[in-house]
Every structure is written in structure tokens, then in C-alpha cells.
PDB file of N, CA and C in Angstrom:
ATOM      1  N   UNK A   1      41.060 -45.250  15.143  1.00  0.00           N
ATOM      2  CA  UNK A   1      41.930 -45.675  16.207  1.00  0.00           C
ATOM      3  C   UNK A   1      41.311 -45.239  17.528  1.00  0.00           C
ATOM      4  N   UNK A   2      40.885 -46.360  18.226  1.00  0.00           N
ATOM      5  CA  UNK A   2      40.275 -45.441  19.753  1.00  0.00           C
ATOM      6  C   UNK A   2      41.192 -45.951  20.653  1.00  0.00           C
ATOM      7  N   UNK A   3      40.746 -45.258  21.750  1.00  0.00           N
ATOM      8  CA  UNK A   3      41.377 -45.319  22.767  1.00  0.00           C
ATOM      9  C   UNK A   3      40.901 -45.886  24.311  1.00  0.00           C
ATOM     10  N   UNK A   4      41.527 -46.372  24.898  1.00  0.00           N
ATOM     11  CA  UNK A   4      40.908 -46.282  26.327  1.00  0.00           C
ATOM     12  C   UNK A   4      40.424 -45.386  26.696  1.00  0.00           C
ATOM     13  N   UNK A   5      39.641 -45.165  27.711  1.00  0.00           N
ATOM     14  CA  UNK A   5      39.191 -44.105  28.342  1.00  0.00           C
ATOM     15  C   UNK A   5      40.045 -44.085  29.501  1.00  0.00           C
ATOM     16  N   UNK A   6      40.866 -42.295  29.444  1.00  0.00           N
ATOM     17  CA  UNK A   6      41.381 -41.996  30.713  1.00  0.00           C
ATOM     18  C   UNK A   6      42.777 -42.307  30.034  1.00  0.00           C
ATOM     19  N   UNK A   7      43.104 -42.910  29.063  1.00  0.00           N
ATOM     20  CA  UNK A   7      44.358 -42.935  28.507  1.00  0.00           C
ATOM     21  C   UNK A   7      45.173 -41.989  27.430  1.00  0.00           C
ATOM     22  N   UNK A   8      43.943 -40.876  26.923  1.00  0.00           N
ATOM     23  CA  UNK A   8      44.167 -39.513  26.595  1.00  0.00           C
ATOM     24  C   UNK A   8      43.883 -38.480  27.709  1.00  0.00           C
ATOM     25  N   UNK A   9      44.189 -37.408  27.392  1.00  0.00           N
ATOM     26  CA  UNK A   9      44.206 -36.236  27.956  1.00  0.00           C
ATOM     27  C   UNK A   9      42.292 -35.848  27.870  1.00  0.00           C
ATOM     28  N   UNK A  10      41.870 -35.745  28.612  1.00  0.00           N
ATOM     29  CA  UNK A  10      40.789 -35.262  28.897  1.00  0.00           C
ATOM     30  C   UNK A  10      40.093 -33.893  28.799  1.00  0.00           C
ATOM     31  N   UNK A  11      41.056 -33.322  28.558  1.00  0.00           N
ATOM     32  CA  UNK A  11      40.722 -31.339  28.206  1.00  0.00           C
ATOM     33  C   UNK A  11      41.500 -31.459  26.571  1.00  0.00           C
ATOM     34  N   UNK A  12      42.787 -31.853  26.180  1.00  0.00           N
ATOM     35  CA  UNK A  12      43.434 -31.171  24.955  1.00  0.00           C
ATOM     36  C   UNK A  12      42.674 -32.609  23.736  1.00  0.00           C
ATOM     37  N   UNK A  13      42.436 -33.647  24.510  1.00  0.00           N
ATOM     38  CA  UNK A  13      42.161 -35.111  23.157  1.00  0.00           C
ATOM     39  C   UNK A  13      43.150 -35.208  22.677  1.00  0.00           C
ATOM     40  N   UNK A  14      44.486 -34.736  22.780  1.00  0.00           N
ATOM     41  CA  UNK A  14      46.076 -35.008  21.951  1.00  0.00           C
ATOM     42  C   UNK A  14      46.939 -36.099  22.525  1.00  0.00           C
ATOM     43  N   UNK A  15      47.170 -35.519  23.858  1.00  0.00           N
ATOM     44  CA  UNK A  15      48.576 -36.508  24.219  1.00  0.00           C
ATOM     45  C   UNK A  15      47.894 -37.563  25.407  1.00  0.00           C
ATOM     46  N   UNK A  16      48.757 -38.518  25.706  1.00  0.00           N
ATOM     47  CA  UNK A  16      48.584 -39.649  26.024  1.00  0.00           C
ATOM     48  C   UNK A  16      49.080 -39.430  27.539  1.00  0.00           C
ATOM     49  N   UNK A  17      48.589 -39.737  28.902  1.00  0.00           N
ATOM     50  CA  UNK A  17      48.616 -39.419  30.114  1.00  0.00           C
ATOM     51  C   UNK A  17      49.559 -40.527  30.590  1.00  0.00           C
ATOM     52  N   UNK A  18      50.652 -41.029  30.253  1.00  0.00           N
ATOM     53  CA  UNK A  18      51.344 -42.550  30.544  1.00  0.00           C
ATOM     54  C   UNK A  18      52.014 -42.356  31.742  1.00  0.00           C
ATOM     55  N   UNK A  19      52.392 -41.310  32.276  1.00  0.00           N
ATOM     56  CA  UNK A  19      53.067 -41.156  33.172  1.00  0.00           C
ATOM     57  C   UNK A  19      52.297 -41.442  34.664  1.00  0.00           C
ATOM     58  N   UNK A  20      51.537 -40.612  34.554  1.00  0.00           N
ATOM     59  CA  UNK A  20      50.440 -40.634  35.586  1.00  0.00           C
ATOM     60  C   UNK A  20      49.493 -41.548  35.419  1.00  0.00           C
ATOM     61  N   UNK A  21      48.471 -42.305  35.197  1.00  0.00           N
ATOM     62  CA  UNK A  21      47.681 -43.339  34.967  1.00  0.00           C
ATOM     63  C   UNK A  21      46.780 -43.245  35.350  1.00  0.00           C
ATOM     64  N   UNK A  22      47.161 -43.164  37.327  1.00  0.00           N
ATOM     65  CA  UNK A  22      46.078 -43.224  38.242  1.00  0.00           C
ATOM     66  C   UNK A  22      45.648 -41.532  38.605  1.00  0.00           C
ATOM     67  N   UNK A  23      46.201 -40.535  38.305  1.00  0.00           N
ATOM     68  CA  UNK A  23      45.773 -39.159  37.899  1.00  0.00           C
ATOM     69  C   UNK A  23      44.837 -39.048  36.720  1.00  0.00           C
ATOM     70  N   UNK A  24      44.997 -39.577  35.357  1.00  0.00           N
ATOM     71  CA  UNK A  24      44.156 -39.511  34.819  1.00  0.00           C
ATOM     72  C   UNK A  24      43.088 -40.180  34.514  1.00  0.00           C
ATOM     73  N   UNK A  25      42.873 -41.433  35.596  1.00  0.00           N
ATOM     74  CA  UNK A  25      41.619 -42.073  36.450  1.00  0.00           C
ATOM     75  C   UNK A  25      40.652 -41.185  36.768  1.00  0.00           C
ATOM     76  N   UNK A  26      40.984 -40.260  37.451  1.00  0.00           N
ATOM     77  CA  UNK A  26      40.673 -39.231  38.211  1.00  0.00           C
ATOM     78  C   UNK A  26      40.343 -37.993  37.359  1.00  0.00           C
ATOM     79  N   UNK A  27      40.949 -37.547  36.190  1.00  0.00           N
ATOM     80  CA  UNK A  27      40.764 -36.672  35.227  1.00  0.00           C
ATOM     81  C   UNK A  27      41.802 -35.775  35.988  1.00  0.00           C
ATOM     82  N   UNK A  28      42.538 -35.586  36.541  1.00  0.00           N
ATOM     83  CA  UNK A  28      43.770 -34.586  36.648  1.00  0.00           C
ATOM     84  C   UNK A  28      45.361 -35.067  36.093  1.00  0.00           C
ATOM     85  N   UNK A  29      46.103 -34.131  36.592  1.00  0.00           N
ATOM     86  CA  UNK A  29      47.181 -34.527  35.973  1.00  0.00           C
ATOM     87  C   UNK A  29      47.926 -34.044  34.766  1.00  0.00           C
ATOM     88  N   UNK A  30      48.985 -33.860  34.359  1.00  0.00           N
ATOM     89  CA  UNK A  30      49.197 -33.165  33.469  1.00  0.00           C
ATOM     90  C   UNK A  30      49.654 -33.921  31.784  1.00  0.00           C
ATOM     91  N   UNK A  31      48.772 -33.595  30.909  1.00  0.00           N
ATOM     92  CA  UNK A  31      49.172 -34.351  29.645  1.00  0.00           C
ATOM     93  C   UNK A  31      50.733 -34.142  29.169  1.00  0.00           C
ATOM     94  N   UNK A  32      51.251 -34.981  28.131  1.00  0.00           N
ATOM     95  CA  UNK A  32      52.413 -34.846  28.302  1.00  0.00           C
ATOM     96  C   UNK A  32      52.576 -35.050  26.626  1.00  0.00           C
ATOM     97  N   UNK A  33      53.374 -34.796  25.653  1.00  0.00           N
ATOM     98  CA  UNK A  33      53.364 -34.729  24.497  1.00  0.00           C
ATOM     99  C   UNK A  33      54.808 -35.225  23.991  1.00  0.00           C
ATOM    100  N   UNK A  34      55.464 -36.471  25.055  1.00  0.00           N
ATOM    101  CA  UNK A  34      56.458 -36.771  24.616  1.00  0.00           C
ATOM    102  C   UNK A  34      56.218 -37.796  25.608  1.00  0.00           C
ATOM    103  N   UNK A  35      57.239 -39.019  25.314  1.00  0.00           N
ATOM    104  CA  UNK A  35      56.932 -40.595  26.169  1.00  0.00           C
ATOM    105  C   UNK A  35      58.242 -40.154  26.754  1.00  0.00           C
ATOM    106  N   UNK A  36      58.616 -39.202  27.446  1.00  0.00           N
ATOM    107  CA  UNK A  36      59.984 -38.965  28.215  1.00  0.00           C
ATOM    108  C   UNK A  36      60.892 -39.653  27.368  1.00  0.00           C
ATOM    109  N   UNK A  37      60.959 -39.129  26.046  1.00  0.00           N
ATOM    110  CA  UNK A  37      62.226 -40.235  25.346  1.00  0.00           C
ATOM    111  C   UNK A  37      62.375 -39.194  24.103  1.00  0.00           C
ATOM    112  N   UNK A  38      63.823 -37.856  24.240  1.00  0.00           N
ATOM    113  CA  UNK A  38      63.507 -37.325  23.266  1.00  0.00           C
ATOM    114  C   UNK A  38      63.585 -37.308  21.605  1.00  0.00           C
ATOM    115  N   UNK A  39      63.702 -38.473  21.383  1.00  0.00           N
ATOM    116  CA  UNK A  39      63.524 -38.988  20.140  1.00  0.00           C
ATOM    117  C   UNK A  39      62.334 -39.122  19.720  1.00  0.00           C
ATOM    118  N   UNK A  40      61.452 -39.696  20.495  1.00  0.00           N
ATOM    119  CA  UNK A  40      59.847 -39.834  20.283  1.00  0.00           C
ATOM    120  C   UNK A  40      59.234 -38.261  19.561  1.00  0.00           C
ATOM    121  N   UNK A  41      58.471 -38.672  18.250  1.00  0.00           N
ATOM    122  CA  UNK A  41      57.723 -37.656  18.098  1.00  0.00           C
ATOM    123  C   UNK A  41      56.795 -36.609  18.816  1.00  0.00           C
ATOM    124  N   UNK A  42      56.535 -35.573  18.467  1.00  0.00           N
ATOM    125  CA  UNK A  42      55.550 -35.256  19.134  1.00  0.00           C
ATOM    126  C   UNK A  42      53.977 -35.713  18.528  1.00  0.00           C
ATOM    127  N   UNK A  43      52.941 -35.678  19.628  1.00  0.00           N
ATOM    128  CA  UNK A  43      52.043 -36.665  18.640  1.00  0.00           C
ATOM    129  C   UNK A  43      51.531 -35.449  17.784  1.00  0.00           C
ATOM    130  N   UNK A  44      51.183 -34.270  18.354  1.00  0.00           N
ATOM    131  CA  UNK A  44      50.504 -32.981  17.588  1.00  0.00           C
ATOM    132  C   UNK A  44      51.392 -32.595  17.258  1.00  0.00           C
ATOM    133  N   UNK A  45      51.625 -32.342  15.274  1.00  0.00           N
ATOM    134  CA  UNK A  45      52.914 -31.746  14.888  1.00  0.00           C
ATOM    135  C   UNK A  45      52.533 -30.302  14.538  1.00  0.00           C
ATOM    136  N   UNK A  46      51.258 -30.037  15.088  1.00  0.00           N
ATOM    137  CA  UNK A  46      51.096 -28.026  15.051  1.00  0.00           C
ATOM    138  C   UNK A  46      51.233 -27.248  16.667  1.00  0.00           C
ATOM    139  N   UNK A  47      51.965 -28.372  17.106  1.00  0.00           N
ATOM    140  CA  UNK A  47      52.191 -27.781  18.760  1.00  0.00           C
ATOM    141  C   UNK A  47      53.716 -27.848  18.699  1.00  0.00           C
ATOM    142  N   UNK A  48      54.206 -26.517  19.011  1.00  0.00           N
ATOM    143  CA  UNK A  48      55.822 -26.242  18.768  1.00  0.00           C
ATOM    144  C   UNK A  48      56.780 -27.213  19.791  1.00  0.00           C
ATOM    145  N   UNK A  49      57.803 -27.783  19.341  1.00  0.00           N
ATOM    146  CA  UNK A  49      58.538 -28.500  19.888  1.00  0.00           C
ATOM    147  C   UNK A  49      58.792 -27.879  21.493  1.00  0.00           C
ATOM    148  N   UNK A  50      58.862 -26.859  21.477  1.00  0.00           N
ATOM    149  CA  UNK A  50      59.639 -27.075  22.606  1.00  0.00           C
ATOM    150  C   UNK A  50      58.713 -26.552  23.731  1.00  0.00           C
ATOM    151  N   UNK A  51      57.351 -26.907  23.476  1.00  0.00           N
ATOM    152  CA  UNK A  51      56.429 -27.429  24.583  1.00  0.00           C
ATOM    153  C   UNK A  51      56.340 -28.817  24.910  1.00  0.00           C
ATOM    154  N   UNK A  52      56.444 -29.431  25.950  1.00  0.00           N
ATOM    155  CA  UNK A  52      56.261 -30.043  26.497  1.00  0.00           C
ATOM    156  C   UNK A  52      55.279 -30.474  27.213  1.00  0.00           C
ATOM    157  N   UNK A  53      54.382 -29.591  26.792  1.00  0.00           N
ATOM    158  CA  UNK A  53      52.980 -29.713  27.679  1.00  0.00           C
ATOM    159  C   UNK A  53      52.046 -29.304  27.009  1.00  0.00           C
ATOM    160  N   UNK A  54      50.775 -29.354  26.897  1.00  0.00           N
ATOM    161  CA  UNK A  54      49.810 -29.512  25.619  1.00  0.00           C
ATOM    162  C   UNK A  54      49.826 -28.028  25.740  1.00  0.00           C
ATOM    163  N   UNK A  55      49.517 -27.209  25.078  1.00  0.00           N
ATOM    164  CA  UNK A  55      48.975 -25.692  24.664  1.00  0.00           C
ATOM    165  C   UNK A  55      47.686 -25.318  25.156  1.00  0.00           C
ATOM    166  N   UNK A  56      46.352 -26.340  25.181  1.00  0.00           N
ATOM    167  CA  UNK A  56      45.221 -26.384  25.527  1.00  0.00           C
ATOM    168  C   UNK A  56      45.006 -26.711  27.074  1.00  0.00           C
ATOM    169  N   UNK A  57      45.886 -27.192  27.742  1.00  0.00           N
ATOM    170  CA  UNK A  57      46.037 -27.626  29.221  1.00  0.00           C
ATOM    171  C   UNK A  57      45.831 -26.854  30.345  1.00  0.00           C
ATOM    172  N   UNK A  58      45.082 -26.435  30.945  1.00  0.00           N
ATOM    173  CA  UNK A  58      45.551 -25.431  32.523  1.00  0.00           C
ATOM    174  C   UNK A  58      44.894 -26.433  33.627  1.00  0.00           C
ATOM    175  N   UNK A  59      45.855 -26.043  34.808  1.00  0.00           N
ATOM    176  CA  UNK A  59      45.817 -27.233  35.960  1.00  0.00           C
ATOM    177  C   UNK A  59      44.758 -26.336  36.559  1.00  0.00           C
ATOM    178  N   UNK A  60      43.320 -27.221  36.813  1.00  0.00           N
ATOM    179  CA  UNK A  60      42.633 -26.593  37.421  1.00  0.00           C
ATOM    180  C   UNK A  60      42.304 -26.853  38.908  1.00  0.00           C
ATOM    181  N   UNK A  61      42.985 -25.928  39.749  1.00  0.00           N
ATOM    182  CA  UNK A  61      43.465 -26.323  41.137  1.00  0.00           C
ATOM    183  C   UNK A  61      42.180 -26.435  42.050  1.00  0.00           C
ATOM    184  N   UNK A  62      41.284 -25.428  41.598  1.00  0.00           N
ATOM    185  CA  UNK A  62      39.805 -25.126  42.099  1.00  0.00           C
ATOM    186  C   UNK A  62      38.906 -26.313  42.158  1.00  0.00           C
ATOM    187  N   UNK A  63      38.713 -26.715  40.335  1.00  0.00           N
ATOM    188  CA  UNK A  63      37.918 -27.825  40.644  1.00  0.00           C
ATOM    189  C   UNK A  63      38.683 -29.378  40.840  1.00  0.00           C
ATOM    190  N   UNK A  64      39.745 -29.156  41.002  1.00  0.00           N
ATOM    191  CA  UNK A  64      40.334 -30.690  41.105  1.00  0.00           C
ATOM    192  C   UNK A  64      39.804 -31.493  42.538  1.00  0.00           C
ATOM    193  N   UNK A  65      39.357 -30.771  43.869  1.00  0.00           N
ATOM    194  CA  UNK A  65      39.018 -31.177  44.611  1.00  0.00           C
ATOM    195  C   UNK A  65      37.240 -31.921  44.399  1.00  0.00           C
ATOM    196  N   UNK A  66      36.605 -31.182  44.165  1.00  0.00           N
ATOM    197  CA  UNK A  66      35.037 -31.207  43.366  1.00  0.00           C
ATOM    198  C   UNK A  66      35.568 -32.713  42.793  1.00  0.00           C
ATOM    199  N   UNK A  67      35.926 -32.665  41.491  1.00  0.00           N
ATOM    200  CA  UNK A  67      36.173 -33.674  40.817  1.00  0.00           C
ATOM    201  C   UNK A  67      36.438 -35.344  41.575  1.00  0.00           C
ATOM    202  N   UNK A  68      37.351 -35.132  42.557  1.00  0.00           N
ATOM    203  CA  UNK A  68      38.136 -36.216  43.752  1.00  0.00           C
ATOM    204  C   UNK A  68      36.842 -36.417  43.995  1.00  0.00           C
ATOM    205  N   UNK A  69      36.416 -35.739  44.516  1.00  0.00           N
ATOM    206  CA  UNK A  69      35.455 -36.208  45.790  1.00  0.00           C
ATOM    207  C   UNK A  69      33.563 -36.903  44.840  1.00  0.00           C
ATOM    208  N   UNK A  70      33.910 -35.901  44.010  1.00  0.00           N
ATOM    209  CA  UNK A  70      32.484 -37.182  43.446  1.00  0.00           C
ATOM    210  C   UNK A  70      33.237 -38.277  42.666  1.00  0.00           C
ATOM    211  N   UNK A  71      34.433 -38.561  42.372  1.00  0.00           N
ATOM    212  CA  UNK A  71      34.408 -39.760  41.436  1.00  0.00           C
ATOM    213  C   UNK A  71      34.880 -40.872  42.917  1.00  0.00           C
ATOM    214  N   UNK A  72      35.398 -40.102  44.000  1.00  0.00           N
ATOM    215  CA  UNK A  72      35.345 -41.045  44.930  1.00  0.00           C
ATOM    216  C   UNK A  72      33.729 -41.722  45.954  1.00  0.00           C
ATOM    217  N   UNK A  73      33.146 -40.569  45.522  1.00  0.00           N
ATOM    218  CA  UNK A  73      31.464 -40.734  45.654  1.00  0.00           C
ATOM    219  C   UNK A  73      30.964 -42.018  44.652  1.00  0.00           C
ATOM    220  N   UNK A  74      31.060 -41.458  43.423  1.00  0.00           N
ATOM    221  CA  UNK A  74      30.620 -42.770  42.454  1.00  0.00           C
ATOM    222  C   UNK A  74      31.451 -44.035  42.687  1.00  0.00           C
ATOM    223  N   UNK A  75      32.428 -44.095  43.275  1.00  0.00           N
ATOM    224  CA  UNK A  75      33.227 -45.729  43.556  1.00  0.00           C
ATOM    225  C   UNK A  75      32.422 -46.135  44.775  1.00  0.00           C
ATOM    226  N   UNK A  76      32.034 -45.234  45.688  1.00  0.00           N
ATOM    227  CA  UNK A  76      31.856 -45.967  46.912  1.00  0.00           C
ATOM    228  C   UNK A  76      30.168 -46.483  47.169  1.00  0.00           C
ATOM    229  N   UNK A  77      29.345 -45.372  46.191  1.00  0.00           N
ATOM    230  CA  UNK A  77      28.055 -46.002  45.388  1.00  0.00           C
ATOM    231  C   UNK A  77      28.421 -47.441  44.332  1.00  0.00           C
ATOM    232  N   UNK A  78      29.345 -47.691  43.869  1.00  0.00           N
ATOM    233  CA  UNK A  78      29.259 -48.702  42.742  1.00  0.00           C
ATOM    234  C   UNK A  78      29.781 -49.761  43.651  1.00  0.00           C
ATOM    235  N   UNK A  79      30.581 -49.747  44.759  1.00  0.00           N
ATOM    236  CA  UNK A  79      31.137 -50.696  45.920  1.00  0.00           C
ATOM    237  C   UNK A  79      30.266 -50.981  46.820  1.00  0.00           C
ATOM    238  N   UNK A  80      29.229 -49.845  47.497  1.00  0.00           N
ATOM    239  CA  UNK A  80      28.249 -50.583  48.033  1.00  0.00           C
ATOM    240  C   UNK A  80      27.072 -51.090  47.412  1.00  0.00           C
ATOM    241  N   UNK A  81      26.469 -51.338  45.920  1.00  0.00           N
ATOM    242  CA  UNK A  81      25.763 -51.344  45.288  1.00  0.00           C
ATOM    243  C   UNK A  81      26.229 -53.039  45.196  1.00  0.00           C
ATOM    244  N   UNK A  82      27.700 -53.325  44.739  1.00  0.00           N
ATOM    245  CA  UNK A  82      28.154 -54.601  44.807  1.00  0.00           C
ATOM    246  C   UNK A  82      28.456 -55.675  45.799  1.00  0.00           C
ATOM    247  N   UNK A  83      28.438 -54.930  46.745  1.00  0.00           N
ATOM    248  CA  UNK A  83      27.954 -55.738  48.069  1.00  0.00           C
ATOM    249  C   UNK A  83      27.216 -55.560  48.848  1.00  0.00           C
ATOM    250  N   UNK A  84      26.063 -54.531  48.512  1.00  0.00           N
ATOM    251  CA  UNK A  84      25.001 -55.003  49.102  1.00  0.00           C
ATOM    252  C   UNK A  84      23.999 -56.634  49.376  1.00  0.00           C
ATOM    253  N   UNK A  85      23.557 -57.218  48.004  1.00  0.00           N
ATOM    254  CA  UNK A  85      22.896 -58.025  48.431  1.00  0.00           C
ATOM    255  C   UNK A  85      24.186 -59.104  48.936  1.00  0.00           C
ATOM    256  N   UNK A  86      25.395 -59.203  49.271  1.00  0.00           N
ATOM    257  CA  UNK A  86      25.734 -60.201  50.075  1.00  0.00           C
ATOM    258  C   UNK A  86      25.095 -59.825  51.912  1.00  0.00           C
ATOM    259  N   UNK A  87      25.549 -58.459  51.968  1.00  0.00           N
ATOM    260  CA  UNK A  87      24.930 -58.392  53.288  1.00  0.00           C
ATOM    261  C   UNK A  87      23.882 -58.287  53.649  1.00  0.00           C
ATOM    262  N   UNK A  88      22.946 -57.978  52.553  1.00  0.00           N
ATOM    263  CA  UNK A  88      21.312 -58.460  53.408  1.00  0.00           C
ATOM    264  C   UNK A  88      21.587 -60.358  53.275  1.00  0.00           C
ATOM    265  N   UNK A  89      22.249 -60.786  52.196  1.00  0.00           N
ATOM    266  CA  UNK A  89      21.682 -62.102  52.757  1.00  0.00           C
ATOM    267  C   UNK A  89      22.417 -62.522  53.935  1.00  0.00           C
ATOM    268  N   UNK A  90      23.485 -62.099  54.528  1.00  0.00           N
ATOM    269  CA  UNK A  90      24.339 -62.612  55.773  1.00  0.00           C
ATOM    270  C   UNK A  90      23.354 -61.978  56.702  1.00  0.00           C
ATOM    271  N   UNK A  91      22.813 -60.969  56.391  1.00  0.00           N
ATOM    272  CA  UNK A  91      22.095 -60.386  57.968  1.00  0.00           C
ATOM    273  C   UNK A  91      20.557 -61.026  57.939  1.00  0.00           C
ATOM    274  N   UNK A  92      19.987 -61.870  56.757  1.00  0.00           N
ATOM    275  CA  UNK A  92      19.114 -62.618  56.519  1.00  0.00           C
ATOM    276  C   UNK A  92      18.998 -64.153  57.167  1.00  0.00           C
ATOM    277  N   UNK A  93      20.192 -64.483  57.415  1.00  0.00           N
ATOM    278  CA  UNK A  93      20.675 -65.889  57.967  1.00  0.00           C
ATOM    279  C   UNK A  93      21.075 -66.081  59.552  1.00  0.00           C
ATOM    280  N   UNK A  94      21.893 -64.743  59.121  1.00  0.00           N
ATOM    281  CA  UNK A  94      21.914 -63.927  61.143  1.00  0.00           C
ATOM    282  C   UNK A  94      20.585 -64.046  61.780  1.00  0.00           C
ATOM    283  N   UNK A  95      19.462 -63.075  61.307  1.00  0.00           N
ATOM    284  CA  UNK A  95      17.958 -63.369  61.500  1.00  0.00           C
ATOM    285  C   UNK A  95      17.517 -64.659  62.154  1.00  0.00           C
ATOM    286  N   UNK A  96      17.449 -65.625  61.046  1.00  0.00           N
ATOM    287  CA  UNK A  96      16.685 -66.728  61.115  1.00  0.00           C
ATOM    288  C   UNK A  96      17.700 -67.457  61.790  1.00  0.00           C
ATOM    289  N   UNK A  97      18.932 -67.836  61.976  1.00  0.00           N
ATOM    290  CA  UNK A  97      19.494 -68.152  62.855  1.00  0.00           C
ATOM    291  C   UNK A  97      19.429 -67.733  64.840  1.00  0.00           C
ATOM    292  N   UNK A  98      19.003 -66.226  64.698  1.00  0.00           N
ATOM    293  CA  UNK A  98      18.712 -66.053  66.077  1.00  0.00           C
ATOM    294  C   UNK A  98      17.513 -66.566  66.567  1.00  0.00           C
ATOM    295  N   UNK A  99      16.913 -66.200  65.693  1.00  0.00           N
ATOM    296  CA  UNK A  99      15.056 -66.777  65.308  1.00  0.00           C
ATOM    297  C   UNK A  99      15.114 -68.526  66.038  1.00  0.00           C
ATOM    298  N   UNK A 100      15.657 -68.954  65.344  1.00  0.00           N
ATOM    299  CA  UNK A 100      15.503 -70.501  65.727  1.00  0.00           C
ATOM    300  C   UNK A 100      15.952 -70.744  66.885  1.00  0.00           C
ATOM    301  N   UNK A 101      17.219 -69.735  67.282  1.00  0.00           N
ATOM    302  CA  UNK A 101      17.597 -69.908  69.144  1.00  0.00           C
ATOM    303  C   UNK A 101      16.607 -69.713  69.987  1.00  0.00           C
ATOM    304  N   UNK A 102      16.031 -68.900  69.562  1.00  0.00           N
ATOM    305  CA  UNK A 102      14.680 -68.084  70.313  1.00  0.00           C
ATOM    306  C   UNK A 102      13.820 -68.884  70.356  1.00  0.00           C
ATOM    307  N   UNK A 103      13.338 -69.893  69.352  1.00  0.00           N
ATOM    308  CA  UNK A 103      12.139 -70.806  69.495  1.00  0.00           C
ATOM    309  C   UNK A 103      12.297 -71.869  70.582  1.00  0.00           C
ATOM    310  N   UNK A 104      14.167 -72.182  70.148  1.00  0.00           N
ATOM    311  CA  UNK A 104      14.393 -73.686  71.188  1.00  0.00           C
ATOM    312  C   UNK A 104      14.257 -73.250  72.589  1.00  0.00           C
ATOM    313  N   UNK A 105      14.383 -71.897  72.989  1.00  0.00           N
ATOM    314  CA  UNK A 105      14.483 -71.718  74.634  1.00  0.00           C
ATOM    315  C   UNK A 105      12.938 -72.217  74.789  1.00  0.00           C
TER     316      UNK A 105
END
């Protein structure tokens, strides 16, 4: 059975991050071991009921910033990587467009 990536817990591999989504995009956030519905099982049945929060979990306040800032690094490398060659070719056409003003004077 696999999973998405980013749709488990990233430190415990147990519970399922549904609440938060766009936190565990990011790898923070806190896993959760119940779908807010207390009928729902717990998914780990050697983690005592009346945690609510994985056993293996600590919020790491230190590196959560570290973390932000390069995965917002790697988006803005994979965003300009994807539009780069539109703008060399617009600034390629810009070029030869000034180019040809320049010849007619």
C-alpha cells in the first residue's frame, strides 16, 4: 500500500497529515492519529489511545525555519528553470526587433 508523498508523517511513517496538507508540503506540522472523528481507529494499535499525537513526533521549532526557506529555494529554482527559456526567447525577439529599428534609421 503506498502512499503519496507528504501524505504521511515524515518523522513517525504512521499517521496521515490530513488536516494540514500544505504543512506537510513543507515537512512540518503535526501528525495526527485520528481523522478528528472519534470513532475512527487509531492507525498504530501499539500507540495508547489516549494519545493523540504520534509518540515519535517533536515539533522542531529550530529547524523548521532552515527547512521553509530551502524548500522555498528549490520552488523558486524549479520556477525559474521553467521559465527561463520563455524569457530568453522574448528578450531574443526584443533584440532583433530593436536591431531592425536600428538598421531602418
Amino acid at each position: 500500500m503506498s502512499e503519496e508523498i507528504g501524505d504521511i508523517c515524515a518523522l513517525c511513517k504512521h499517521f496521515k497529515m490530513k488536516a494540514h496538507p500544505q504543512h506537510a508540503a513543507v515537512g512540518i506540522g503535526r501528525c495526527h492519529g485520528y481523522d478528528d472523528d472519534p470513532f475512527t481507529k487509531l492507525k498504530n494499535p501499539f500507540i495508547p489511545w489516549s494519545k493523540k499525537k504520534c509518540a515519535r513526533f517533536k515539533q522542531d521549532y529550530a529547524g523548521t525555519a532552515k527547512r521553509i526557506a530551502w524548500v522555498e529555494k528549490q520552488r523558486a529554482e524549479r520556477n525559474n528553470d521553467a521559465v527561463q527559456p520563455e524569457a530568453k526567447e522574448f528578450d531574443g525577439k526584443r533584440h532583433q526587433a530593436a536591431s531592425s529599428i536600428t538598421k531602418q534609421s
